[in-house]
Protein backbone atom coordinates (compact mmCIF):
# COMPACT_ATOMS: atom_id res chain seq x y z
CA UNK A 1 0.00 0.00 0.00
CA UNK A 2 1.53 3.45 -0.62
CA UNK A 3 1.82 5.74 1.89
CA UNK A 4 -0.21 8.33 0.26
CA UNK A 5 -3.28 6.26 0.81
CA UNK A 6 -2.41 4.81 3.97
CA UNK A 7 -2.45 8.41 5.06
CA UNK A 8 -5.88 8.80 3.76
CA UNK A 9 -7.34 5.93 5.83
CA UNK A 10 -9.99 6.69 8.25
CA UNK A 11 -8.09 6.63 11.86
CA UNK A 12 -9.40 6.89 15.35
CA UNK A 13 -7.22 8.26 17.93
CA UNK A 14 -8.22 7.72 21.65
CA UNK A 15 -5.95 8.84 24.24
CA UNK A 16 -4.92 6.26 27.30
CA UNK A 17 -2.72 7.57 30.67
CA UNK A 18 -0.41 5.34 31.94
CA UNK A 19 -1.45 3.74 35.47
CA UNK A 20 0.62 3.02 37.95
CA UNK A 21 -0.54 -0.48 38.03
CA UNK A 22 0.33 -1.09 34.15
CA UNK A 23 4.01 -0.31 35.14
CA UNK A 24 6.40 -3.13 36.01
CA UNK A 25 9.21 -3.11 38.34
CA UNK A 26 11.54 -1.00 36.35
CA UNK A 27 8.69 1.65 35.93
CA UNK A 28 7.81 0.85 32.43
CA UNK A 29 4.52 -0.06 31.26
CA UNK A 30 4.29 -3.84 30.86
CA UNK A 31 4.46 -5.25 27.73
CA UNK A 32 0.87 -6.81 27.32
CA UNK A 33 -0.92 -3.73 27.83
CA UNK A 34 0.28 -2.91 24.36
CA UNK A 35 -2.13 -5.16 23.23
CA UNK A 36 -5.05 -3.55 25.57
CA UNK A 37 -4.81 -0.33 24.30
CA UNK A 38 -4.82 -1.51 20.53
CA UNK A 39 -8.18 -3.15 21.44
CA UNK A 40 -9.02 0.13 22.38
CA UNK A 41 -8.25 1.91 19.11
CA UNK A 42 -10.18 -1.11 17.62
CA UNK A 43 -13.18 -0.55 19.71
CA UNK A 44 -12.81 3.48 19.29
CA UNK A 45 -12.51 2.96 15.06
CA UNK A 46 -15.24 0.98 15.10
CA UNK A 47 -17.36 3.20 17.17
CA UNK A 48 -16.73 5.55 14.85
CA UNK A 49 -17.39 4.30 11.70
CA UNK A 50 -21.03 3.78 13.57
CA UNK A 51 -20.42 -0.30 13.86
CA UNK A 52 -19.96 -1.28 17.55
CA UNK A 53 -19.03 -4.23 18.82
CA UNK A 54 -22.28 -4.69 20.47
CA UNK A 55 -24.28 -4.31 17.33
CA UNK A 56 -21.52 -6.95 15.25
CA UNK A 57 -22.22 -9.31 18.30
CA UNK A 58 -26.37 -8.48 18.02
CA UNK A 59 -26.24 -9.16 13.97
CA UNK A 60 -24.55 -12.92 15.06
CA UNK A 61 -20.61 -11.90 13.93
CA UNK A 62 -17.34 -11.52 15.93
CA UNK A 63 -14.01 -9.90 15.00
CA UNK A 64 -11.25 -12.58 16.76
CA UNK A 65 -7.74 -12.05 16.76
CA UNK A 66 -6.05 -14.62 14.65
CA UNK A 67 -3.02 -12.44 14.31
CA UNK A 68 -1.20 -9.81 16.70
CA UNK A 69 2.09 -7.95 16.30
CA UNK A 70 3.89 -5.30 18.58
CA UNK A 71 7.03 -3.75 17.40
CA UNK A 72 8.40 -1.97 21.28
CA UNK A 73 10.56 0.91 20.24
CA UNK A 74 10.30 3.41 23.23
CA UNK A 75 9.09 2.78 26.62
CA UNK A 76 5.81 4.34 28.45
CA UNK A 77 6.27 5.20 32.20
CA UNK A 78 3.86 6.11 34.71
CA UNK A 79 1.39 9.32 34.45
CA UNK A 80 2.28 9.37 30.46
CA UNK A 81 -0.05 10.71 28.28
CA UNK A 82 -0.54 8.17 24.91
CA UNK A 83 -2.07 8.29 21.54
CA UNK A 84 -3.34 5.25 20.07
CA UNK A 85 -3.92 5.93 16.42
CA UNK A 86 -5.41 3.18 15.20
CA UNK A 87 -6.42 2.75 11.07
CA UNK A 88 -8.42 -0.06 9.57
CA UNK A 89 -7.49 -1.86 6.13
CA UNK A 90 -9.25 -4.85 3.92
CA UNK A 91 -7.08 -8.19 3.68
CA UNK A 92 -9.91 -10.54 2.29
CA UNK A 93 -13.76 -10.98 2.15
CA UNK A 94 -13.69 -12.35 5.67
CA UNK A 95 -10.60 -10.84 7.04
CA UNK A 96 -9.53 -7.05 8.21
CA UNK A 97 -6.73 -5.73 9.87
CA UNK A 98 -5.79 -3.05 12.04
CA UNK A 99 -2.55 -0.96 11.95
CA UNK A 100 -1.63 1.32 15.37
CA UNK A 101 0.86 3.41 16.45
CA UNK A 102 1.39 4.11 19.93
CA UNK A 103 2.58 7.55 20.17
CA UNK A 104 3.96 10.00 23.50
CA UNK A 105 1.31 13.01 23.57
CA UNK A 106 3.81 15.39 24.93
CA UNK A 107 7.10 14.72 22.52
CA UNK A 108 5.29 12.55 19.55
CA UNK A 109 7.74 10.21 19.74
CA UNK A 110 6.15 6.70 18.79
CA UNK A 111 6.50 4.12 21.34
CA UNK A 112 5.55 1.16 19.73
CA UNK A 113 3.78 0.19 16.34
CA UNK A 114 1.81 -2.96 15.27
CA UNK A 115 -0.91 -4.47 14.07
CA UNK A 116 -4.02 -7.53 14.05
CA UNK A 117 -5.89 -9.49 11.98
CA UNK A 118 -9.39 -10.41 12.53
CA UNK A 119 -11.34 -13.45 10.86
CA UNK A 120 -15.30 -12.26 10.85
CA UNK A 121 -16.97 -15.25 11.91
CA UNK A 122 -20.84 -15.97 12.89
CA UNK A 123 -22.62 -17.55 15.68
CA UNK A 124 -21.31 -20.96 14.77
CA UNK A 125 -17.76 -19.74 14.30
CA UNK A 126 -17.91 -20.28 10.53
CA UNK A 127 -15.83 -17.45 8.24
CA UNK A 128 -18.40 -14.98 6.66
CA UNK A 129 -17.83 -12.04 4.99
CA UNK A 130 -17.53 -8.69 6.21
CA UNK A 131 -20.81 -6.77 5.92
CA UNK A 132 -20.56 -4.32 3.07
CA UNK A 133 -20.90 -1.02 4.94
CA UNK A 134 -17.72 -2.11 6.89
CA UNK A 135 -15.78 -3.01 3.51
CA UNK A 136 -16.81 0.10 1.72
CA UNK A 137 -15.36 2.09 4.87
CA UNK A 138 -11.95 -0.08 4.68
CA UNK A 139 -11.72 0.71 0.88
C-alpha cells in the first residue's frame, strides 16, 4: 500500500494515561498492555465508523484475533499521556486488519507500532464475509 493512501485511511485516535498499576518493576509499562490499548483503538474505530461491537455481536458476527504484532521501540512510564492511532485496512472478504501506532502526547515520539488481523466469523464460528458497509469504509 503506498503511503499516500495509507495516510488517507480513516483513523481513530483515543488517548490512554499510563497507570501506575500497568508499570512493572523497572517503571515501564508492561508489555501486554500494548495489546489492551490496541483493542481500544479497535473498539474506538469501530465506534466511529457507527459499527460497535455490540451491534456486530447483536447481527450474530465476531471480530477474533487470529493475528497480533507489537514492534516496542520506546518505553511508556507512569502518568504518560498516549495516543493510540489506530487505522483499519481490507485483507480478504472475511478478514480485516488493524494498523496502530502508539505515540507520546507530549514529545510525539512513537512508542511502539503494530498491528491484528481479525477473521469475521458468525454464531457458529464459521468465516463470513464482512458486511458491506464495513468493507466500503476499509476501501
Amino acid at each position: 500500500m503506498s503511503h499516500a493512501r495509507a495516510d488517507q485511511r480513516r483513523r481513530a485516535c483515543p488517548t490512554v494515561r499510563v497507570r501506575y498499576a500497568e508499570t512493572d518493576q523497572m517503571g515501564v509499562v508492561y508489555y501486554a498492555n500494548y495489546l489492551v490499548w490496541f483493542e481500544l483503538g479497535r473498539t474506538e474505530w469501530l465506534r466511529e465508523t457507527g459499527w460497535t461491537y455490540r451491534e456486530m455481536e447483536a447481527e450474530g458476527l465476531a471480530l477474533p484475533v487470529i493475528e497480533a504484532h507489537c514492534e516496542y521501540r520506546l518505553g511508556a512510564r507512569y502518568d504518560d499521556h498516549l495516543e493510540i492511532r489506530t487505522s483499519g485496512r481490507l485483507v480478504s472478504p472475511v478478514r480485516l486488519a488493524f494498523d496502530y501506532e502508539v505515540v507520546r502526547c507530549a514529545d510525539g515520539a512513537v512508542l511502539a507500532v503494530g498491528h491484528t488481523v481479525h477473521a469475521t466469523i458468525d454464531r457458529s464460528g464459521r468465516p463470513v464475509r464482512l458486511p458491506a458497509r464495513v468493507t466500503e469504509l476499509l476501501r
